[in-house]
N, C-alpha and C. Protein backbone atom coordinates (compact mmCIF):
# COMPACT_ATOMS: atom_id res chain seq x y z
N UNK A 1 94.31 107.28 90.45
CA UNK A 1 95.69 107.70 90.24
C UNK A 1 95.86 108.13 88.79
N UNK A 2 96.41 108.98 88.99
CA UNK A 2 97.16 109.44 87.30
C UNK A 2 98.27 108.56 86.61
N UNK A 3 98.00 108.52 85.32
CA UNK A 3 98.88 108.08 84.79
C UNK A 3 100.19 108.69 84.99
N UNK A 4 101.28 107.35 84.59
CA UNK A 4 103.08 108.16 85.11
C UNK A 4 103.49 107.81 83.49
N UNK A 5 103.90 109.16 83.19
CA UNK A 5 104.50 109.42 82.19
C UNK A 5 105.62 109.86 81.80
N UNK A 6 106.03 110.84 82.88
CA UNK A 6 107.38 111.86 83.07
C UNK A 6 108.10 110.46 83.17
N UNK A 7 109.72 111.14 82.56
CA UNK A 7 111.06 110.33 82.50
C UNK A 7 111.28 110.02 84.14
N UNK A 8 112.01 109.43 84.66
CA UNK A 8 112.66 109.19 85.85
C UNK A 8 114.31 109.42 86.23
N UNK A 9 114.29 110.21 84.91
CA UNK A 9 116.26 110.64 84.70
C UNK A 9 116.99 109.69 83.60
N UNK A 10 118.25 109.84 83.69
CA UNK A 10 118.36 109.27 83.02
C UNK A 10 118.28 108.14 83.09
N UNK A 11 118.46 106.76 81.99
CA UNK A 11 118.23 105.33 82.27
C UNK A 11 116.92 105.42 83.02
N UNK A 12 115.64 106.15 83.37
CA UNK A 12 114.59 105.61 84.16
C UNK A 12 113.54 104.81 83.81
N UNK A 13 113.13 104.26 84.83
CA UNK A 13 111.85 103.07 84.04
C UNK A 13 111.19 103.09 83.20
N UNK A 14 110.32 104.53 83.82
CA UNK A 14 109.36 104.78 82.63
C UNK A 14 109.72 105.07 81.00
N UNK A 15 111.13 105.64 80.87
CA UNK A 15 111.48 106.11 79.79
C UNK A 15 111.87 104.14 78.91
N UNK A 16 112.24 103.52 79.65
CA UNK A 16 112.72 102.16 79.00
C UNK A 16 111.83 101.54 78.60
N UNK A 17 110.44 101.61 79.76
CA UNK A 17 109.55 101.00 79.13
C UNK A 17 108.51 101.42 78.31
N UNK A 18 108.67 102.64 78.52
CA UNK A 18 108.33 103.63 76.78
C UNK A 18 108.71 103.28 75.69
N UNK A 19 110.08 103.03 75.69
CA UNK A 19 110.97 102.79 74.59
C UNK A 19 110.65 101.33 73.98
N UNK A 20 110.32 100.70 74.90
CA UNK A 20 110.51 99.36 74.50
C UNK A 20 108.41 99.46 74.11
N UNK A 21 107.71 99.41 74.57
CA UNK A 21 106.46 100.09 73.85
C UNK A 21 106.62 100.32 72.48
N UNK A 22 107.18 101.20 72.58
CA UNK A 22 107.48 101.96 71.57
C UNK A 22 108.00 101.01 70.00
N UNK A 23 109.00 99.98 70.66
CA UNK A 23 109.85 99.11 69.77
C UNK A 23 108.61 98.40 69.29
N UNK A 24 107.70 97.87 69.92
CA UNK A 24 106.71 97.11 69.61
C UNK A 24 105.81 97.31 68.49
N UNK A 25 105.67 98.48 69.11
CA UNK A 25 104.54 99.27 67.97
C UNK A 25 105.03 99.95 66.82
N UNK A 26 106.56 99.93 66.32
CA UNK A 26 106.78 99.69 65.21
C UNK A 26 107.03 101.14 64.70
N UNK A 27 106.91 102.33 65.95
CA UNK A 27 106.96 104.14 65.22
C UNK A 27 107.24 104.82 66.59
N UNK A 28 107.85 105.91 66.78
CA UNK A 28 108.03 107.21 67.08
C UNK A 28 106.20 107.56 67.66
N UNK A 29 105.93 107.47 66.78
CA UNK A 29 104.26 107.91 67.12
C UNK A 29 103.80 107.35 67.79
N UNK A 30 103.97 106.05 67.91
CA UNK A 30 103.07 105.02 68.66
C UNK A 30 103.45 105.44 70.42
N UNK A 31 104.47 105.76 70.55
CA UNK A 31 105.35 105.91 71.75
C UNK A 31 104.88 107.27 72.15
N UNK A 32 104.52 107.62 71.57
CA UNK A 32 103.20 109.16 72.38
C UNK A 32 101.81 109.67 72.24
N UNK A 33 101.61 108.38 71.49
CA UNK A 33 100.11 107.50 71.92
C UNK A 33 100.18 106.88 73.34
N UNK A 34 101.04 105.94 73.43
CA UNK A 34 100.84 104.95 74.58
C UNK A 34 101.15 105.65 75.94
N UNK A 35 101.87 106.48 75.62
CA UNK A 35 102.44 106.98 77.38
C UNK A 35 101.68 108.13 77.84
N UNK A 36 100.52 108.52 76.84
CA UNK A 36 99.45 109.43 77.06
C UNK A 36 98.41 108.66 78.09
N UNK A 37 98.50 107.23 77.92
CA UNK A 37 97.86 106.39 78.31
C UNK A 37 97.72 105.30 79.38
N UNK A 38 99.56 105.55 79.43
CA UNK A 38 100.04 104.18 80.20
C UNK A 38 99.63 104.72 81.68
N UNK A 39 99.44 103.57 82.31
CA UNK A 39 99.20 103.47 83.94
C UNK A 39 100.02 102.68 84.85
N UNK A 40 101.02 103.41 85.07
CA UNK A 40 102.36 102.65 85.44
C UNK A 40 102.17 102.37 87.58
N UNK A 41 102.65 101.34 87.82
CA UNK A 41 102.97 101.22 89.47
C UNK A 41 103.46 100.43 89.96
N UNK A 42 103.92 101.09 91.34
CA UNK A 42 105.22 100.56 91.58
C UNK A 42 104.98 99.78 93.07
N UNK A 43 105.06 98.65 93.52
CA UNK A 43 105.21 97.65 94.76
C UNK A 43 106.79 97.49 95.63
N UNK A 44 106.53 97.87 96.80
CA UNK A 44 107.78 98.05 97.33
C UNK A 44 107.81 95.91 98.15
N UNK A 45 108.45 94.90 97.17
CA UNK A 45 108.13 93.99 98.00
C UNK A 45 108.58 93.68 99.42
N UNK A 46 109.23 94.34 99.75
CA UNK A 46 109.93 94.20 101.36
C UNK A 46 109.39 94.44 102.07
N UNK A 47 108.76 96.00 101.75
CA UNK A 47 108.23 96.20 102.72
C UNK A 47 106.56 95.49 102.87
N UNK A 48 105.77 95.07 101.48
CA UNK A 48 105.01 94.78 101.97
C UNK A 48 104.85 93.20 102.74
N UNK A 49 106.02 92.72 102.62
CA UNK A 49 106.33 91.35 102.87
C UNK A 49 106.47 91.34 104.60
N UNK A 50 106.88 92.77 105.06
CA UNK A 50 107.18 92.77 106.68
C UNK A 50 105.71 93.20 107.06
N UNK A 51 105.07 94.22 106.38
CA UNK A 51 104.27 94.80 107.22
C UNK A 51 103.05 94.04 106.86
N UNK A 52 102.77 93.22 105.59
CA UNK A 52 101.72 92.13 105.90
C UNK A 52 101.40 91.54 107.44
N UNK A 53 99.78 91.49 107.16
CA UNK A 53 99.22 90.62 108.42
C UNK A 53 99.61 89.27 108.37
N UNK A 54 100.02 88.68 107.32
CA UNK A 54 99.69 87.72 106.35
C UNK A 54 101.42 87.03 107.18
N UNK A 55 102.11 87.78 106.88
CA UNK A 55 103.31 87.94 107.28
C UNK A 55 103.62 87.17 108.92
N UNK A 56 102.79 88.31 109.96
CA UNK A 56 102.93 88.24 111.07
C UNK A 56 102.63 86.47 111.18
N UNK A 57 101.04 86.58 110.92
CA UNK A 57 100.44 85.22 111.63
C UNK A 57 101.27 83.97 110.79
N UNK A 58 102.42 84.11 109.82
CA UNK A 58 103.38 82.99 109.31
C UNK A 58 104.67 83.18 110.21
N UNK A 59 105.02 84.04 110.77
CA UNK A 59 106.32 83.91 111.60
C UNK A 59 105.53 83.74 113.08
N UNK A 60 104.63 83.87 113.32
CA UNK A 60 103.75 83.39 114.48
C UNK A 60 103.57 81.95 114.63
N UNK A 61 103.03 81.50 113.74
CA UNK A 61 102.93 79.75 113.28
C UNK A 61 104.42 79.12 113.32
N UNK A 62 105.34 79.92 112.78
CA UNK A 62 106.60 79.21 112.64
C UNK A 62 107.13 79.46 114.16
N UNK A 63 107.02 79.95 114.98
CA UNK A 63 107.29 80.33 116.40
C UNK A 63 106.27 78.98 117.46
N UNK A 64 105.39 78.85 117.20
CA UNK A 64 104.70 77.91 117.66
C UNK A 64 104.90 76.70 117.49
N UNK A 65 105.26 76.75 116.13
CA UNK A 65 106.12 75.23 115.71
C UNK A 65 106.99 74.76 116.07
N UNK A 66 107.85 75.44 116.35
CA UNK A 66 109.45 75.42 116.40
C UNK A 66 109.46 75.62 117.91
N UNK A 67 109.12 76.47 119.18
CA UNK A 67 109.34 76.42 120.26
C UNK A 67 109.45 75.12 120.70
N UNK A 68 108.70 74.27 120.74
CA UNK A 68 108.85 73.19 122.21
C UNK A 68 110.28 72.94 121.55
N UNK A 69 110.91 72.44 120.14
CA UNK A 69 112.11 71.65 119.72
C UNK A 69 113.08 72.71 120.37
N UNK A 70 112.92 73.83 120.16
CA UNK A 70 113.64 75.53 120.93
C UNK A 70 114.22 75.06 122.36
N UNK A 71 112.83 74.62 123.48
CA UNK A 71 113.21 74.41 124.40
C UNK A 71 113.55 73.25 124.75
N UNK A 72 114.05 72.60 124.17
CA UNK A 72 114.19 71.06 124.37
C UNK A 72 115.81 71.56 124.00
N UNK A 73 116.69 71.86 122.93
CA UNK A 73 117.70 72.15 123.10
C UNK A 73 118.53 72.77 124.45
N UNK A 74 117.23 74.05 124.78
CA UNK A 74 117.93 74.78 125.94
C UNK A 74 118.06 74.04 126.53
N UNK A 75 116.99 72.80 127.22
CA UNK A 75 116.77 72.02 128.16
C UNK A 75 118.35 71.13 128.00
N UNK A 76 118.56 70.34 126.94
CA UNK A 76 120.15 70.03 126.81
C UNK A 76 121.24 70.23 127.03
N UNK A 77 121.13 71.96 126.70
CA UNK A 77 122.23 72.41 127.40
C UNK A 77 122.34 73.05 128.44
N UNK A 78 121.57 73.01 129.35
CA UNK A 78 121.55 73.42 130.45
C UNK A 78 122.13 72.20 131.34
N UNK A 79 121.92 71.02 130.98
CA UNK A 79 121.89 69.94 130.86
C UNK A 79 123.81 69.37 131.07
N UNK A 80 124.24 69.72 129.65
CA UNK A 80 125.81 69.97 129.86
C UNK A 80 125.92 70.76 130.98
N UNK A 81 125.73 72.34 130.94
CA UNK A 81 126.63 73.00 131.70
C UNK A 81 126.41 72.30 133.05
N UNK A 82 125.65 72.11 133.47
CA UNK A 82 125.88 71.02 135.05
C UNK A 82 126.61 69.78 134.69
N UNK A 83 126.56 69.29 134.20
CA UNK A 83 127.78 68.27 133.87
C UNK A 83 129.39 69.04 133.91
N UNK A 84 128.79 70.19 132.85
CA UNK A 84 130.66 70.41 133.12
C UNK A 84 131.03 71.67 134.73
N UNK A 85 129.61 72.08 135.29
CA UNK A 85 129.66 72.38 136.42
C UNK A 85 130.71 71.42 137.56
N UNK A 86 130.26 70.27 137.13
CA UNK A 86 129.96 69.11 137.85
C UNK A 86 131.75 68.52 137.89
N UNK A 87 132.06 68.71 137.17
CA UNK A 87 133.43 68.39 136.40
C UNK A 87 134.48 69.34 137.07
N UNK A 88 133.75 70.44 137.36
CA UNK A 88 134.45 71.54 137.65
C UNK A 88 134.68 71.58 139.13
N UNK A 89 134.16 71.20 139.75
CA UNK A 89 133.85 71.34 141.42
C UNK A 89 134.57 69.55 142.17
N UNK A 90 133.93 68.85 140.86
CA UNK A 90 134.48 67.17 142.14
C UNK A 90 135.98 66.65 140.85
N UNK A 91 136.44 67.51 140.13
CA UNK A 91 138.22 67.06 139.86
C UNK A 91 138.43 66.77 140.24
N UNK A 92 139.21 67.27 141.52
CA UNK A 92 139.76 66.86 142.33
C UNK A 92 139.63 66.00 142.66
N UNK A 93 138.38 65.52 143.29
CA UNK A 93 137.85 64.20 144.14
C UNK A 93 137.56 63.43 143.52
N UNK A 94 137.30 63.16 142.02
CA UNK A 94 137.15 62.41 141.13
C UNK A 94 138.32 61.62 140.91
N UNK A 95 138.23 59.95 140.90
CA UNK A 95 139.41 59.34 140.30
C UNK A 95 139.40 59.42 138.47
N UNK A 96 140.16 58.88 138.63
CA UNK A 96 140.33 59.06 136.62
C UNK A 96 139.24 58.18 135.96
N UNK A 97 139.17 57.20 136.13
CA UNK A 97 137.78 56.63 135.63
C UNK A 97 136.49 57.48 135.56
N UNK A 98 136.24 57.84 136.43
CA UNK A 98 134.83 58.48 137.27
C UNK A 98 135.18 59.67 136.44
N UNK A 99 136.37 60.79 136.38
CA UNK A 99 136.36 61.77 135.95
C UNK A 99 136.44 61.47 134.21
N UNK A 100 137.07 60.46 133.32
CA UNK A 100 136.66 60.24 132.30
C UNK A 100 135.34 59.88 132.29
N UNK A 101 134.72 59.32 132.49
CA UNK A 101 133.05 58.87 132.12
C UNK A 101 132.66 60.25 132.12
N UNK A 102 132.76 61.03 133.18
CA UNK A 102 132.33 62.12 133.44
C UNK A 102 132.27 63.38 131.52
N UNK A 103 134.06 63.27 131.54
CA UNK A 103 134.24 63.98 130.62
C UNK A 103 133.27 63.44 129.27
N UNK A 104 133.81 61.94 128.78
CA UNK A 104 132.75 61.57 127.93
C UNK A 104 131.11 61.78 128.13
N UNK A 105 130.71 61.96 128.82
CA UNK A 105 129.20 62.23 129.06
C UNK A 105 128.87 63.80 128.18
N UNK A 106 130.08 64.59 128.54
CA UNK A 106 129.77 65.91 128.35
C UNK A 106 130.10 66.03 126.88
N UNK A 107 131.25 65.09 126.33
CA UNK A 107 131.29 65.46 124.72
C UNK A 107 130.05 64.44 124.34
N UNK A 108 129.37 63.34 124.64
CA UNK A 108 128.47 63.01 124.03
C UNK A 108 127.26 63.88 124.26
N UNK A 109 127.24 64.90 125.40
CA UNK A 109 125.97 65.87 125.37
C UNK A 109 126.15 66.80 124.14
N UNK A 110 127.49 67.39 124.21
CA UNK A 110 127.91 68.55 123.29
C UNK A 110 127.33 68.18 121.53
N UNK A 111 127.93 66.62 121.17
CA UNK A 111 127.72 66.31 120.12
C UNK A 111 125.90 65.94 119.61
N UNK A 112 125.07 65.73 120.94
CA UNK A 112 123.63 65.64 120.54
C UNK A 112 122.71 66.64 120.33
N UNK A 113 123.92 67.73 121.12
CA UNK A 113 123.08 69.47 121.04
C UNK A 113 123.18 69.89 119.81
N UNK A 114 124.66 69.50 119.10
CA UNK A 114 125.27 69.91 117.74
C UNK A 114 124.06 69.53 116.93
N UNK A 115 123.74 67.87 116.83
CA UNK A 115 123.00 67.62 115.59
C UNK A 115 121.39 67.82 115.82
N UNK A 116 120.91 67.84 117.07
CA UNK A 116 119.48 68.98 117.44
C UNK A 116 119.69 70.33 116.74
N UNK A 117 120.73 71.00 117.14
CA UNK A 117 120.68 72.42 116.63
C UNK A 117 120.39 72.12 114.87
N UNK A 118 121.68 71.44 114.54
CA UNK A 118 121.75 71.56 112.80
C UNK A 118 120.06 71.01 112.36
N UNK A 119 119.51 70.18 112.89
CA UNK A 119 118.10 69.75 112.44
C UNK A 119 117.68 70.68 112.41
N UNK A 120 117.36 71.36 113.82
CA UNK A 120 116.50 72.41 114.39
C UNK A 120 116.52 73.29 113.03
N UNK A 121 117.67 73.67 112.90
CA UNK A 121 118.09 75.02 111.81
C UNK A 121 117.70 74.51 110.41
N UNK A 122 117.92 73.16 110.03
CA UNK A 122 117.44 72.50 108.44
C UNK A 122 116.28 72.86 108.59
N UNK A 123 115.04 72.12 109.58
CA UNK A 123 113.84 72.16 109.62
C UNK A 123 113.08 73.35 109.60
N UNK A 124 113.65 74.50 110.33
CA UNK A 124 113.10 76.19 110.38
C UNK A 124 113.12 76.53 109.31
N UNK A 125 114.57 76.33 108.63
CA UNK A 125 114.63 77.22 107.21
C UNK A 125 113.84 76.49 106.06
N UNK A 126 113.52 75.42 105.98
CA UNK A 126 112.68 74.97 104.90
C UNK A 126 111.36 75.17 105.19
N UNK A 127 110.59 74.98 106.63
CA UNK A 127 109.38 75.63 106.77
C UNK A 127 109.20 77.05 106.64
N UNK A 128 110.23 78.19 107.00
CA UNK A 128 110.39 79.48 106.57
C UNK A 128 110.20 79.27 105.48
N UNK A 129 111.09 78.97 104.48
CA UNK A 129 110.85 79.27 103.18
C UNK A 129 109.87 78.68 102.24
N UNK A 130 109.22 77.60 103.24
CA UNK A 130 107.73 77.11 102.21
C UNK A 130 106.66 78.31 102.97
N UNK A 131 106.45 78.81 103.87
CA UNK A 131 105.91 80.03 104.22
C UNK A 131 106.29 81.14 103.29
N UNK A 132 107.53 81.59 103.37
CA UNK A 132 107.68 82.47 102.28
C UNK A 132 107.37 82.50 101.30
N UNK A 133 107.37 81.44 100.42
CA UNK A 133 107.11 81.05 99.29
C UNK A 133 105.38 81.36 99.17
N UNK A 134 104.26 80.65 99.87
CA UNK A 134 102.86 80.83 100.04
C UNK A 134 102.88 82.54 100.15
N UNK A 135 103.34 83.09 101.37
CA UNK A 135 103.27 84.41 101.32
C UNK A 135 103.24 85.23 100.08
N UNK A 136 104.32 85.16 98.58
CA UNK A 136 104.48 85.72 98.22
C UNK A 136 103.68 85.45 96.66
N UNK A 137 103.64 84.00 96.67
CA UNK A 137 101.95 83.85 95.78
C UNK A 137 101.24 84.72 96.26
N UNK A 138 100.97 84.59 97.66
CA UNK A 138 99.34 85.83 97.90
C UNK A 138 99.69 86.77 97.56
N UNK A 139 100.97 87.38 97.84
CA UNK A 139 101.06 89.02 97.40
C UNK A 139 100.87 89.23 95.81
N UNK A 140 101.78 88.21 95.40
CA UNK A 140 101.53 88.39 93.64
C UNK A 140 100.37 88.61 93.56
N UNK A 141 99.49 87.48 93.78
CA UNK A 141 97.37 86.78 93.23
C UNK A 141 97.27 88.83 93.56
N UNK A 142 97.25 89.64 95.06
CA UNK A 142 96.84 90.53 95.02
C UNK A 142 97.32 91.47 94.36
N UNK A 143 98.64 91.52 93.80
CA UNK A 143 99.04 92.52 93.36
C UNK A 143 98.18 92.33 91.79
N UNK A 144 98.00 91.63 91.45
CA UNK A 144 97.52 91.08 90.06
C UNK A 144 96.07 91.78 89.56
N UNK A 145 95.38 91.45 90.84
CA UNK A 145 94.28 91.07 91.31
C UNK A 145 93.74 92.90 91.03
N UNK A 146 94.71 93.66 92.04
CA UNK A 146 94.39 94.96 92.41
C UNK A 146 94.94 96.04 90.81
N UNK A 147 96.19 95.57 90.32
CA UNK A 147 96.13 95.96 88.64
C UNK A 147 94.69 95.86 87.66
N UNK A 148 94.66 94.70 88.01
CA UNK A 148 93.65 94.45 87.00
C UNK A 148 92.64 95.36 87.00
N UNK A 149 91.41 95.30 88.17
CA UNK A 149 90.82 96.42 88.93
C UNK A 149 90.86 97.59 88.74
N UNK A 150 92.24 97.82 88.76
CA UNK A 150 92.28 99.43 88.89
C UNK A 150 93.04 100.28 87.28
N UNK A 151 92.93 99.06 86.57
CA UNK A 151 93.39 98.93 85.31
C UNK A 151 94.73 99.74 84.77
N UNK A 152 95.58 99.19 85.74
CA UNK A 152 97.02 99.20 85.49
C UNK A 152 97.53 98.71 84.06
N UNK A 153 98.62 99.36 83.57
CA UNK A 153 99.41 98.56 82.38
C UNK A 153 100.75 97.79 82.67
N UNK A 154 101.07 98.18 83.45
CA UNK A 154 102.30 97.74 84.23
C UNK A 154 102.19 97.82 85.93
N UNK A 155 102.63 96.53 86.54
CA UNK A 155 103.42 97.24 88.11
C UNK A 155 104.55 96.55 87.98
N UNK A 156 105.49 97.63 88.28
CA UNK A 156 107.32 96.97 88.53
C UNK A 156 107.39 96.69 90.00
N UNK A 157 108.06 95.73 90.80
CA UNK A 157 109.12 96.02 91.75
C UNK A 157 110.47 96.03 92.06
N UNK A 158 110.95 94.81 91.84
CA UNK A 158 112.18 94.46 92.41
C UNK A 158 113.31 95.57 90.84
N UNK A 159 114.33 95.67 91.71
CA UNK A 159 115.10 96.39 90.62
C UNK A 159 115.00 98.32 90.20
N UNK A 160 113.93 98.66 90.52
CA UNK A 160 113.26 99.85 90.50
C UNK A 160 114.19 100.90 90.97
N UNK A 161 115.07 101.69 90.63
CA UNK A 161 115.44 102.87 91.12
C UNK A 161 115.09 104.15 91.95
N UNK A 162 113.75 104.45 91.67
CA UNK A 162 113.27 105.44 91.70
C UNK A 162 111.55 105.33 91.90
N UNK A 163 110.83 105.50 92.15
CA UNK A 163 109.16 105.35 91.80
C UNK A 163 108.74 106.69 93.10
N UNK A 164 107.93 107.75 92.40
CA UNK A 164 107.15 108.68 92.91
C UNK A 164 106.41 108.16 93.52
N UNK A 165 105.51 108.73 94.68
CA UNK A 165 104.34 108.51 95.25
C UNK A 165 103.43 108.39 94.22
N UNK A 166 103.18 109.10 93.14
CA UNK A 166 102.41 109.24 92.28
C UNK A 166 101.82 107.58 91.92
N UNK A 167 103.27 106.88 91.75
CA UNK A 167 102.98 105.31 90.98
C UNK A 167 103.15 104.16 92.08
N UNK A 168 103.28 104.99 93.43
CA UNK A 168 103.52 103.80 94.41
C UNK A 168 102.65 103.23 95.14
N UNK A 169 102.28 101.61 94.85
CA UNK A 169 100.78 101.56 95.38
C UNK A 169 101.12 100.64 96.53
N UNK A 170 102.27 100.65 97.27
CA UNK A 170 102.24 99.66 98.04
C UNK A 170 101.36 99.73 99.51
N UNK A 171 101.13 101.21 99.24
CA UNK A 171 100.21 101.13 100.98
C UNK A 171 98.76 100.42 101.01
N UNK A 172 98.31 100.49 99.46
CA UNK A 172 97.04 100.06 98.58
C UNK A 172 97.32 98.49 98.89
N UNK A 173 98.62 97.95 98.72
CA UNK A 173 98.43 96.34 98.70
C UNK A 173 98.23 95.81 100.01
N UNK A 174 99.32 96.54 100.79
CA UNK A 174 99.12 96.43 101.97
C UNK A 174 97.65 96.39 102.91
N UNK A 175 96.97 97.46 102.52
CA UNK A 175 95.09 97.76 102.96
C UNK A 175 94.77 96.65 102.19
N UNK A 176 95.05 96.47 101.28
CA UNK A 176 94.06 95.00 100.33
C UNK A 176 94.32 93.77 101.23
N UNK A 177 95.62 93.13 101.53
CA UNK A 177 96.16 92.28 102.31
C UNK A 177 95.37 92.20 103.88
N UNK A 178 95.23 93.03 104.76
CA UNK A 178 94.94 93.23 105.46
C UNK A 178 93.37 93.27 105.67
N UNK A 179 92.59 93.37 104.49
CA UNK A 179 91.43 93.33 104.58
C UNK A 179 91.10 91.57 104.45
N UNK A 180 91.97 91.23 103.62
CA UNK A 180 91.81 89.70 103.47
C UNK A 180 92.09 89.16 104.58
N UNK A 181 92.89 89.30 104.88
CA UNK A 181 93.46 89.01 106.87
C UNK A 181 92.45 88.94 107.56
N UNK A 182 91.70 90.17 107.89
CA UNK A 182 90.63 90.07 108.37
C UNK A 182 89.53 89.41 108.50
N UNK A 183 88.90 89.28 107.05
CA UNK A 183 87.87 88.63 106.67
C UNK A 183 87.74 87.09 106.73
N UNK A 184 89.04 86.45 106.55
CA UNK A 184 89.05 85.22 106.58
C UNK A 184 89.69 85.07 108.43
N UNK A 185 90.31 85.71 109.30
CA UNK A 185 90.13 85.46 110.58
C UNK A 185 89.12 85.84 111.31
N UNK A 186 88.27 86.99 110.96
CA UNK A 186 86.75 87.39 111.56
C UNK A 186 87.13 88.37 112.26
N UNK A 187 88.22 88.89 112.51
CA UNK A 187 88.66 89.88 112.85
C UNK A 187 87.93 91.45 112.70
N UNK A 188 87.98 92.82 112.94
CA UNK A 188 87.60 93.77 112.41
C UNK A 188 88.89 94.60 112.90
């Protein structure tokens, strides 16, 4: 890849982080030394965060995890609605005792589905986000990994306005990711 040098308009990256280059090195001159030189690129993290392999087989794991507790809720409330089926059809014939127990049965179902669900939902989102979290070490280690290599001076993502194909290496992280995927599942 070629170095990215051209402005990006006004306020654009490259020109800021020229500038600020530039501040460093103490001259006007230094600042067209360096951007003769610089090797700027740009990581789209979203997208490589969806289209990772890396990605899939962590919302795969979290799907495997989380199902049986999944169907054990449904199983609950399926559970109510025949209760309040049940409620619905013998009223009538129900005396008041029989039809209170009845009713209490169904708010004590309602209230055990409530605090299954709220677990259910605590427990997903903190394993999501310790997944996420691992996920996005690996992307960094590669994004790092693949700069270094390819002897980058900079890669930006988040915040980025603008980035040409020229400086955009995310299809590169993505093939890097995916090769690791591979290799460590045996995959081809």
């Amino acid at each position: 890849m070629k170095p990215f040098t051209k402005q990006t308009g006004s306020g654009g990256v490259a020109r800021h982080v020229l500038l600020a280059i530039a501040l460093l090195f103490g001259s006007p001159v230094a600042l067209g030394q360096v951007s003769a030189n610089l090797n700027i690129g740009y990581v789209n993290p979203g997208r490589v965060s969806d289209e990772a392999p890396q990605a899939d087989a962590a919302r795969q794991r979290l799907q495997e995890e989380f199902a049986p507790r999944d169907e054990e809720i449904v199983a609950m409330q399926e559970e109510l609605r025949a209760l309040e089926d049940q409620l619905a059809e013998q009223r009538m014939r129900l005396d008041t005792e029989a039809e209170q127990e009845l009713q209490r049965q169904i708010v004590t179902q309602r209230r055990q589905i409530q605090r299954q669900q709220e677990a259910f939902r605590e427990d997903f989102n903190l394993r999501r986000n310790e997944a996420l979290g691992d996920l996005q070490q690996r992307i960094l280690r590669v994004v790092e990994a693949f700069a270094v290599e390819q002897g980058y001076d900079l890669v930006v993502s988040d915040g980025v306005v603008f980035a040409s194909d020229a400086v955009n290496i995310t299809d590169r992280i993505i093939e890097r990711l995916e090769r690791q995927y591979e290799q460590r599942n045996g995959t081809q």
